[in-house]
Structures are given as C-alpha cells and as structure tokens.
Protein backbone atom coordinates (compact mmCIF):
# COMPACT_ATOMS: atom_id res chain seq x y z
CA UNK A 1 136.88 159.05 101.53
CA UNK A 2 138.05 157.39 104.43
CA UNK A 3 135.36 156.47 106.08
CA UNK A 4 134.65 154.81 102.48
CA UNK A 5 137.72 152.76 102.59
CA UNK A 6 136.82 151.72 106.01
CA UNK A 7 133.64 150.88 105.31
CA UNK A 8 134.83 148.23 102.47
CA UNK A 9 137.70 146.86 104.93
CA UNK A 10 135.36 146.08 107.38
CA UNK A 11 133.43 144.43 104.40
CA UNK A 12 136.24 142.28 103.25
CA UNK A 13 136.98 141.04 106.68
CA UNK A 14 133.20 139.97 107.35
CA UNK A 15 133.59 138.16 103.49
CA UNK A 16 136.90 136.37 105.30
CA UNK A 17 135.46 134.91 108.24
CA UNK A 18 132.75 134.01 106.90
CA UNK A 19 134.41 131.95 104.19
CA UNK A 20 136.87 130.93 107.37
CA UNK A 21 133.81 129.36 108.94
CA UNK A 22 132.54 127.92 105.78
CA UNK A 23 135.49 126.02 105.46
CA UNK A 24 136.01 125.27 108.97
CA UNK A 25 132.62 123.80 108.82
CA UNK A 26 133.37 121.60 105.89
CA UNK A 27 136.47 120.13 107.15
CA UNK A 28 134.99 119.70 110.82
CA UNK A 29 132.27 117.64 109.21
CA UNK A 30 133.71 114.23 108.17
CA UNK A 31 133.79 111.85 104.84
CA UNK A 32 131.34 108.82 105.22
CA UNK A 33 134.14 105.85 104.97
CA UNK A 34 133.02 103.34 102.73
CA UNK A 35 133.07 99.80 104.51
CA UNK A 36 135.00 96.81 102.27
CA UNK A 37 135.81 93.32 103.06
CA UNK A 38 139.38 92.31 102.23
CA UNK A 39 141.23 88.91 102.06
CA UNK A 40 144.65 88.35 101.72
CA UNK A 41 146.70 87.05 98.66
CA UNK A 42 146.79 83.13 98.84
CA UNK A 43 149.59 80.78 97.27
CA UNK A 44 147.60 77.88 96.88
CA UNK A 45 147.97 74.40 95.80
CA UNK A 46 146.61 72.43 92.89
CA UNK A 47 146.07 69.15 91.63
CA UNK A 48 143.97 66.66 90.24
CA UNK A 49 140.36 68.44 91.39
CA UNK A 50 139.29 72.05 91.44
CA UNK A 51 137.34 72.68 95.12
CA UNK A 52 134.68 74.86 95.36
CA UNK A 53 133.26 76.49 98.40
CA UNK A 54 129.47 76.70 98.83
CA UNK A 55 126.44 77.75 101.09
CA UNK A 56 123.82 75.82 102.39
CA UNK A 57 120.46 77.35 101.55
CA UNK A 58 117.02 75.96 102.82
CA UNK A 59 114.95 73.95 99.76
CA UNK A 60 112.37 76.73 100.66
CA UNK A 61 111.72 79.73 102.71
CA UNK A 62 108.70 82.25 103.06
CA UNK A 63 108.29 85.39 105.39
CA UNK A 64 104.57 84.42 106.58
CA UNK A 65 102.37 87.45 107.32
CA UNK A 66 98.77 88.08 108.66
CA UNK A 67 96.30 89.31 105.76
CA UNK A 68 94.03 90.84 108.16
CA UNK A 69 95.54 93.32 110.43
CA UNK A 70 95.27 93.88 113.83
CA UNK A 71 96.42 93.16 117.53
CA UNK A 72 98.21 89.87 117.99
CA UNK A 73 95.94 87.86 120.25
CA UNK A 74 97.68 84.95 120.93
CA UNK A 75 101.15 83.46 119.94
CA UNK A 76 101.41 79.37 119.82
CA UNK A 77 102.45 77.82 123.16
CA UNK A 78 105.33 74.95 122.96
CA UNK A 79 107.05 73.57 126.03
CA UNK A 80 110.96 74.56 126.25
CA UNK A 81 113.78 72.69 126.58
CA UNK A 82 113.71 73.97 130.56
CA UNK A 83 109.96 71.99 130.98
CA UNK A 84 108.58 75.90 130.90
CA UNK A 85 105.71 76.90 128.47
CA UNK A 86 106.75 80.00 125.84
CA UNK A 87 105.42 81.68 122.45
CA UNK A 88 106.49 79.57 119.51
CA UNK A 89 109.97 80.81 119.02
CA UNK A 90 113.56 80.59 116.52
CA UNK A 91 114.24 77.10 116.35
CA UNK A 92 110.97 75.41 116.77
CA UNK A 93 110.09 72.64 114.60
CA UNK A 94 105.80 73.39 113.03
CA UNK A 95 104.24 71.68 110.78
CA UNK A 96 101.63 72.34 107.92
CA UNK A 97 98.31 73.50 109.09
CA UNK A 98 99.75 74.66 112.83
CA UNK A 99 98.01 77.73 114.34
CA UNK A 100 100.73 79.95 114.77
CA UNK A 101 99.62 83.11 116.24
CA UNK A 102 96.33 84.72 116.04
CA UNK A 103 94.79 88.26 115.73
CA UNK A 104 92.20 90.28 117.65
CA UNK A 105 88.90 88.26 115.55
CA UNK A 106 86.01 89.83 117.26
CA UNK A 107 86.20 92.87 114.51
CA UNK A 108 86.11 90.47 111.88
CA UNK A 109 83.76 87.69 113.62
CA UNK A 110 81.38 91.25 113.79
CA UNK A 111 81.59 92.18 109.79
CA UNK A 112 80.34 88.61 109.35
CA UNK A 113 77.34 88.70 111.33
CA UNK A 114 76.36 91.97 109.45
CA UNK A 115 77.50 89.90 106.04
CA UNK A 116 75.34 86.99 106.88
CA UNK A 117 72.25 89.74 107.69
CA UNK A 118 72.50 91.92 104.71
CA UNK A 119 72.39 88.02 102.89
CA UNK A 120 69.30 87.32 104.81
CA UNK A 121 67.64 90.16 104.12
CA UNK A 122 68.77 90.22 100.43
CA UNK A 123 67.20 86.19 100.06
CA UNK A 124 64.07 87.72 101.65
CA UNK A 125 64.04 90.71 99.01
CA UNK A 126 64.29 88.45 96.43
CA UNK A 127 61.75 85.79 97.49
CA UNK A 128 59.27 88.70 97.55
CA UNK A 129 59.97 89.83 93.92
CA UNK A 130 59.80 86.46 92.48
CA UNK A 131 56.14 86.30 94.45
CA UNK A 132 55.10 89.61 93.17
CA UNK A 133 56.68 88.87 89.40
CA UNK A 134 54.84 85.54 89.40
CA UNK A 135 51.58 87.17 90.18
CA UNK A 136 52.15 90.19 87.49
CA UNK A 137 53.07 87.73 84.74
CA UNK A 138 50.12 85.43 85.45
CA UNK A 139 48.19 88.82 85.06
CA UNK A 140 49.90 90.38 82.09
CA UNK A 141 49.45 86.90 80.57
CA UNK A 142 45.37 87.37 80.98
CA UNK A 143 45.37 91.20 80.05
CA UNK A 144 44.63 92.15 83.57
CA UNK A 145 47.87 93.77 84.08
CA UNK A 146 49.45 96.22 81.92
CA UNK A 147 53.00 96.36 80.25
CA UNK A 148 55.07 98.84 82.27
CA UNK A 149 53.09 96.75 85.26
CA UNK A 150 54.71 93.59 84.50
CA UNK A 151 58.03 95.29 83.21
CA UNK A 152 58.54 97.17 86.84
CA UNK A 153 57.98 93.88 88.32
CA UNK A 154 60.28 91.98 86.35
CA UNK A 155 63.13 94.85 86.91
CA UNK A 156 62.07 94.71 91.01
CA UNK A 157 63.02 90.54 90.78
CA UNK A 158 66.37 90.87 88.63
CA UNK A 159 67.55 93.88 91.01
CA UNK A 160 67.10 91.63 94.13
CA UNK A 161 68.76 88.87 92.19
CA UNK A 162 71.95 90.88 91.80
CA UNK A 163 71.37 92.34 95.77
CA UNK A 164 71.30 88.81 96.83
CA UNK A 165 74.95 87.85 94.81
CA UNK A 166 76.26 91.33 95.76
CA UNK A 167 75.78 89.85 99.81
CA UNK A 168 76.81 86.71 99.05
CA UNK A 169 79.93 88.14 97.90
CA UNK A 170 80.20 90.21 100.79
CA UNK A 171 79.28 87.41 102.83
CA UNK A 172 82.30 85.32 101.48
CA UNK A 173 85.23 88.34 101.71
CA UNK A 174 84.11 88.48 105.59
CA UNK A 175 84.50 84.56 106.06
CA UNK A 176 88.20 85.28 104.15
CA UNK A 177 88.78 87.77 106.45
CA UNK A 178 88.14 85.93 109.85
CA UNK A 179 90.17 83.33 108.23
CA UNK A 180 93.32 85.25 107.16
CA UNK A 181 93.08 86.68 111.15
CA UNK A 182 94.55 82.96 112.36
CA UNK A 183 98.09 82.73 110.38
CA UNK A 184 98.71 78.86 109.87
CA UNK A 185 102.01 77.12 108.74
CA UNK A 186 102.42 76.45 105.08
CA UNK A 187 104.35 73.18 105.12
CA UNK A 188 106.08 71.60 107.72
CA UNK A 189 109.75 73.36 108.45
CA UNK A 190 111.60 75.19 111.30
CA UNK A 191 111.17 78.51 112.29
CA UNK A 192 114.01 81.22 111.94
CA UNK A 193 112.67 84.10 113.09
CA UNK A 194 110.04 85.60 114.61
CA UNK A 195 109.05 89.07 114.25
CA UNK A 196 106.09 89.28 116.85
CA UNK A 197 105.04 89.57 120.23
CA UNK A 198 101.85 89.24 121.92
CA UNK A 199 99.28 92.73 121.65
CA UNK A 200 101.53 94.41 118.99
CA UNK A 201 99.83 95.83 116.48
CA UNK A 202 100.21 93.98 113.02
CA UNK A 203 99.32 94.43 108.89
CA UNK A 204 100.23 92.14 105.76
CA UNK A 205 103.61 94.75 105.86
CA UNK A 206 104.77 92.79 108.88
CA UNK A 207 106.72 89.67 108.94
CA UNK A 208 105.00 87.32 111.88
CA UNK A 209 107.57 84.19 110.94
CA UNK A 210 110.05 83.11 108.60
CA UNK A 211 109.78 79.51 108.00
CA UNK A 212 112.24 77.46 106.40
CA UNK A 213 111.52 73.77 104.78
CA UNK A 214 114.85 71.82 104.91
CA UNK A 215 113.73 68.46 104.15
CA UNK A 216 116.13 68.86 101.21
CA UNK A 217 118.29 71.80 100.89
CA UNK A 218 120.21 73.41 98.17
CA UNK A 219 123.73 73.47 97.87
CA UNK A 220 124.91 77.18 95.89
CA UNK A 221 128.49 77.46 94.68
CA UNK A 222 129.69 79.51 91.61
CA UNK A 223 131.69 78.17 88.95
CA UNK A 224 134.04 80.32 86.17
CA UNK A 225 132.97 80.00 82.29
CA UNK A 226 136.07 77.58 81.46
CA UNK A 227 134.54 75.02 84.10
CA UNK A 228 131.02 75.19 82.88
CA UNK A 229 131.40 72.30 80.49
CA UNK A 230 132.35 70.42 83.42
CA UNK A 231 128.86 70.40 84.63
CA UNK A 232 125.01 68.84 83.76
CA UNK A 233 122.13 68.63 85.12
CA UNK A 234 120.94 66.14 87.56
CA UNK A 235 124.27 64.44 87.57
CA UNK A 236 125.12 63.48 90.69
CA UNK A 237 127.43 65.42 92.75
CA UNK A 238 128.87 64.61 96.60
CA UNK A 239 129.07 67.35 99.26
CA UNK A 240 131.40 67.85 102.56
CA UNK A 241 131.09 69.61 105.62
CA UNK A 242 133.86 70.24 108.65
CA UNK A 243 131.01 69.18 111.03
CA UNK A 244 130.57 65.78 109.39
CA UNK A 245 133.10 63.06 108.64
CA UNK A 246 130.92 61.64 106.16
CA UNK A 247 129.91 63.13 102.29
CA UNK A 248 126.68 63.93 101.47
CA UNK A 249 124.99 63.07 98.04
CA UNK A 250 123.45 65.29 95.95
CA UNK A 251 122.38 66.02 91.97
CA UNK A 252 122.55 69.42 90.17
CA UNK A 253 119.27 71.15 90.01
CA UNK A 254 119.91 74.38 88.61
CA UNK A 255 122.49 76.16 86.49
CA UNK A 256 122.34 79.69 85.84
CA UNK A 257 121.91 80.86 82.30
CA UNK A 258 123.77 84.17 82.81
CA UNK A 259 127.09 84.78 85.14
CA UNK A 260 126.70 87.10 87.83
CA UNK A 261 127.86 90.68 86.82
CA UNK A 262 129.82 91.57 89.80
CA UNK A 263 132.01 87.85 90.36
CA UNK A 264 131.76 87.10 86.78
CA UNK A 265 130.77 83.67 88.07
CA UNK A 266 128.17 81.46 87.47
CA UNK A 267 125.77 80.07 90.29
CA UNK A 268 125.07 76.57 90.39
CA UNK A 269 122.96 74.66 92.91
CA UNK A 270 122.51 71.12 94.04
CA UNK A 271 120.19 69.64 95.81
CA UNK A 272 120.64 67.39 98.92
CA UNK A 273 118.66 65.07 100.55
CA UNK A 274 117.90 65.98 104.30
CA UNK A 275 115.95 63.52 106.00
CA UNK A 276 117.61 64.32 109.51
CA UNK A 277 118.13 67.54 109.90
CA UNK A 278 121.82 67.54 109.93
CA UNK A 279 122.33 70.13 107.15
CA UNK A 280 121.65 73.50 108.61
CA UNK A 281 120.72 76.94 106.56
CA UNK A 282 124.27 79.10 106.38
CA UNK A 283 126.23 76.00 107.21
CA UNK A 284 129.65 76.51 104.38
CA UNK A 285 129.71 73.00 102.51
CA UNK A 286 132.56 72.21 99.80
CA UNK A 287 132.77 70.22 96.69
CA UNK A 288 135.42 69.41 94.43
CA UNK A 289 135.22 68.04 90.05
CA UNK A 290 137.57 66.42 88.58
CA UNK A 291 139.89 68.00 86.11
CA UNK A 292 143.02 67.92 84.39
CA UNK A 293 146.99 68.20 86.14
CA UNK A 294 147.71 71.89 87.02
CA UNK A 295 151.15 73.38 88.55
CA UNK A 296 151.57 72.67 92.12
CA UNK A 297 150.79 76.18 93.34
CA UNK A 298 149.67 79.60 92.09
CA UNK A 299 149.82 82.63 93.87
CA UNK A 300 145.60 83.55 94.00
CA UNK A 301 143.22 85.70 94.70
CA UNK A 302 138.81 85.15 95.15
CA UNK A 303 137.28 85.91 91.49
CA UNK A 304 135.05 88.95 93.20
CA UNK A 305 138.15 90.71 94.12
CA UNK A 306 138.80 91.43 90.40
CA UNK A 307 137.99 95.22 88.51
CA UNK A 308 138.63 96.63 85.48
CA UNK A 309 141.79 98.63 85.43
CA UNK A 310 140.89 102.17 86.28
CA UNK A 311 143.58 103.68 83.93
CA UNK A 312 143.33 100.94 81.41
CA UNK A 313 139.53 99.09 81.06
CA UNK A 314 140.52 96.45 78.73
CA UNK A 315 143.11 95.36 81.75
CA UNK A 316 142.15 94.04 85.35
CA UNK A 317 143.10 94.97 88.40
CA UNK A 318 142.92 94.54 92.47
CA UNK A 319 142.36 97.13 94.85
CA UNK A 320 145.33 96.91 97.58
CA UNK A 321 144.52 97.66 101.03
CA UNK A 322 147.93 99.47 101.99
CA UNK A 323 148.71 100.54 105.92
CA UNK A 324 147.70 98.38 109.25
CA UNK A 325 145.32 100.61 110.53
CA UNK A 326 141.84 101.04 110.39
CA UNK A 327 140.92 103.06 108.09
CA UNK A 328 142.82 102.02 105.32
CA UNK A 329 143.85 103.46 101.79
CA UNK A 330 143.09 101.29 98.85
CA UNK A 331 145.19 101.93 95.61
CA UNK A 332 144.60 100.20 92.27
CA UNK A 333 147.27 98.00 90.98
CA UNK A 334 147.28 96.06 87.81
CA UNK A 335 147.47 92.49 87.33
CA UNK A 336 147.47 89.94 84.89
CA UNK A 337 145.32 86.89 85.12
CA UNK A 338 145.83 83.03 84.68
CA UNK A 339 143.95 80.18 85.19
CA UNK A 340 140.43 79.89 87.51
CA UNK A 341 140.64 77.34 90.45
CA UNK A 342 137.23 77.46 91.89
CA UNK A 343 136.19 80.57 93.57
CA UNK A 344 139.91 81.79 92.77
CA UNK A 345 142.03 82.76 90.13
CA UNK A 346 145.89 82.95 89.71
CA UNK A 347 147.40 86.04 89.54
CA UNK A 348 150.95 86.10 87.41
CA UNK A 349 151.99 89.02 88.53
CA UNK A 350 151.41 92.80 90.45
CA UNK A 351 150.61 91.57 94.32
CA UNK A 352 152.44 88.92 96.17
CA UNK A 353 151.11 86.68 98.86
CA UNK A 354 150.22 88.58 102.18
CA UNK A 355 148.77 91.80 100.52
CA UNK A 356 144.98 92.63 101.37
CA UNK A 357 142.89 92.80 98.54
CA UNK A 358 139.53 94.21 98.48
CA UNK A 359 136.71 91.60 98.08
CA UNK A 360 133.04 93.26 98.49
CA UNK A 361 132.56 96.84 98.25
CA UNK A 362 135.26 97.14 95.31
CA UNK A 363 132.73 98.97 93.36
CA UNK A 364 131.80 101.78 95.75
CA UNK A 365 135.60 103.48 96.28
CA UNK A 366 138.30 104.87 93.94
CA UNK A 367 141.68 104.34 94.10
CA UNK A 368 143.13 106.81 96.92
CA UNK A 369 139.96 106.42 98.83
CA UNK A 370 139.79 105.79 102.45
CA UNK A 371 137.84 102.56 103.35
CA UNK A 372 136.71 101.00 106.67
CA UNK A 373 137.76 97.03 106.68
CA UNK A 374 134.88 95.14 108.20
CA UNK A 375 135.01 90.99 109.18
C-alpha cells in the first residue's frame, strides 16, 4: 500500500515539472510585437483652401527581365562621374533600344544552327515529295500507276509540307530566343535599380532593371467624399514642392471610382509635365482647392488613423499610444468626428493635441496590445 502511494507521488511530481517547464517554456519564448506608425494630435489652422499632401510617382515604371535564362555575360559600360568606366548602374539615364546587359548566347546561337538544319533538311524532304508526287500523278493520270500508288505519294508530299512549317516554327522560337538573351530598354527613362551583376545566374523570375519614364510624372493625393465634387477631370491643377520656389502645372488624369477601404479616401492623380528632370520619383509635392471659410483651427488627426469603435462599431475611434517607451501600449478611445481638411479630419472631442495616435498598422493590434513604434 505504500509503496502504491509512493509510486503515484512520484507520479504527480513528474506531472508538476513537467507542466513547470511547459510553462516556463511559454513565457521564456516571447510575443511577436506588432510594428505601427504613430503621429501626434495636430491643432491646425484653416482658411480659405484645403491643402493636400501628395507623392510624386514616375508616369511609368517596369521591372525589365531576361526571357531567356542564363549567365549574365555582359552588363552596359557608361563612364562615371569620376572619368572611370562601370556597369550601367541606379541613376543612369538609357534610352529606348539600349543594350543593357546580355546573357551567355552561345546556347541559344547553338539551338539555331540545329533550327536552321532541321529547316534545311525539312525543304529538301519536301522538294523530293513534290518530285516523286508529280511523277505518280502524271502516271496515275495515264493508268500506269495505281490508286494506293498515287495516294501514298500524295500523303509522303503533305507530311513533308507540315515537317517543313513544323521547322520553320522551330526555326523562328530559336531566333526569339537568341533575341530575348540581349535585354534592351523599353523607352527612354532612368534607371532605379539594378538587380544584377556580371556571371550571376539569371531567369524571367529575376528583376535585371527597374526603369522609370519621368518625362511626365503623376502627382497621387487622396481626397475625402465631401471634397469630391470639388474635382474634374483634366482641369488644371498647380503643384508645389519645398525644393522649388516655383509651382508646377498640372491637369487631373485620374479619379478613383471607389475610396480606398483602409483611409476611406479617395486617390486622385495629376499629371505633370517634366521636361527637365526636376521632379523626382518619392519627392512629397502639395496642392491646395479652393473652398469655403472654416474656423481658424481644429484640433486633427490623418484620416488613416481612424477605426471603428471596438466596443461600439457604429462609432469611431483612435488607437492611443500611451507610455514613452518603446514598446508601447495602445488603448482604444472614442471620438467624435467633424469636418475633413485634406488628409485630416477634426476631432471634437476624446484626445487632445500631443497624444500619439496610431496611423498604419491600426488594423493588426487590439486595444491593450503591445506595439513597436517605427519612423
């Protein structure tokens, strides 16, 4: 009986420490902290015009990769701005038709040579079934050749006819091949990245250059639904920069149909002429429309830091980034809206200017949560 009892106390202190290491386990091994971007609660003034902000974007842009795979063979030369020679690199002006790097061809140079054979042999297959179908049809047509004769004679001449289009096909997807081996520039632009070096191995997965065409580029902003009426296409619309004294001019290209379901805004471009260069892709541009007297200032906060009340979903709410540490709590905390002034909207009551409000990432953490701010 005892040796029973001991038996099952030595049981239920193997069932403790292994639940003791369990646990120890799971509280050694840390939460992944969700990373948010916050801003802080602005008082901001209003007047006459509702400002935007907006990003530059280049007209167009295309990742440019090799269709036939292999090792890089050779990456365009250009002369630096040091006199010294280097592979075409980030920030290097091409323009359409440029060879910009080049594959390993002798693979593909090969599969044409056997193409152009196997089309050579196939025109000389044929040439000798027309000969021979000639001569059995002249016979047939005399009696002096029979039926399945002439009929084995005419099936010889349309089988090389199809062997001979077969090759020429062949023939044709090796000349595309050897082509796609040289990767040429599109349209004239600069180059923003390049994603290869010289004998790396390389297949229509891998990015070789993005090019970017900024002749003209596009100005993006979003705009609330109460400022939509506000705006048409191809009117004409004036941009500023910080690096620039003077505006540029621009007309509306695009409006979007449908707001965007996480700012609830919707995106608007316009398009700017760029003749030399001066716009840059990611440079921040701002734009301002004309609109009717508003108070003098409004305590506000960006229109993406805005969520659906967790306790109450017909209500809105911010996510407060409380403590000065890093990482931070976020807590929910109600607020009622008022007016849209651009990319912000006034806030009438439940935060007060200074407190950090979660801008991206709102979606991904609860109230309570722990949250790692990031610039």
């Amino acid at each position: 009986m005892n040796t029973t009892r001991a038996i099952q106390g030595v049981a239920l202190i193997a069932v403790f420490v292994v639940c003791q290491s369990a646990c120890s386990r799971g509280a050694s091994e840390p939460r992944q902290i969700t990373p948010v971007r916050v801003t802080e609660v602005q008082t901001i003034a209003t007047g006459g015009e509702t400002r935007y902000s907006a990003n530059i974007v280049p007209n167009a842009q295309v990742d440019l990769v090799f269709r036939s795979g292999g090792y890089v063979e050779s990456i365009r030369q250009v002369r630096g701005a040091d006199g010294r020679v280097r592979n075409l690199d980030i920030g290097d002006w091409v323009t359409k038709g440029m060879v910009l790097a080049v594959v390993r061809q002798k693979d593909y140079s090969d599969q044409r040579e056997q193409a152009k054979a196997q089309m050579a042999r196939a025109q000389a297959d044929l040439e000798h079934a027309k000969l021979n179908f000639d001569r059995t049809s002249n016979l047939y047509s005399t009696q002096s050749a029979t039926k399945p004769e002439f009929d084995a004679a005419n099936a010889q001449y349309q089988s090389a006819g199809a062997a001979l289009k077969n090759a020429k096909a062949l023939l044709d997807e090796a000349q595309t091949a050897l082509a796609d081996a040289t990767l040429r520039a599109p349209f004239d632009g600069w180059i923003l990245r390049r994603g290869i070096e010289l004998g790396a191995l390389v297949g229509p997965s891998v990015s070789a250059f993005t090019l970017a065409d900024t002749h003209s580029v596009r100005v993006v902003f979003g705009v609330p639904d109460n400022a939509m009426a506000r705006i048409k296409m191809g009117q004409t619309q004036n941009i500023t920069t910080d690096v620039f004294p003077d505006a540029f001019v621009g007309h509306v290209t695009a409006i979007a149909p449908a707001a965007d379901p996480k700012s609830r805004v919707y995106s608007v471009e316009v398009t700017v002429p760029n003749p030399k260069n001066q716009l840059k892709a990611g440079m921040i541009a701002s734009l301002s429309m004309e609109g009717g007297k508003l108070a003098s200032r409004v305590l506000a906060v960006p229109l993406s830091a805005i969520i659906r009340d967790p306790r109450r979903p017909e209500d809105f709410a911010v996510l407060l980034a409380e403590g000065v540490g890093d990482p931070a709590t976020v807590q929910a905390r109600s607020v009622q809206l008022g007016d849209s002034y651009g990319n912000m909207i006034e806030v009438l009551g439940g935060v007060k200017a200074g407190d950090r409000v979660v801008t991206s990432g709102s979606t991904l953490v609860k109230s309570g949560e722990q949250v790692r701010i990031i610039q």
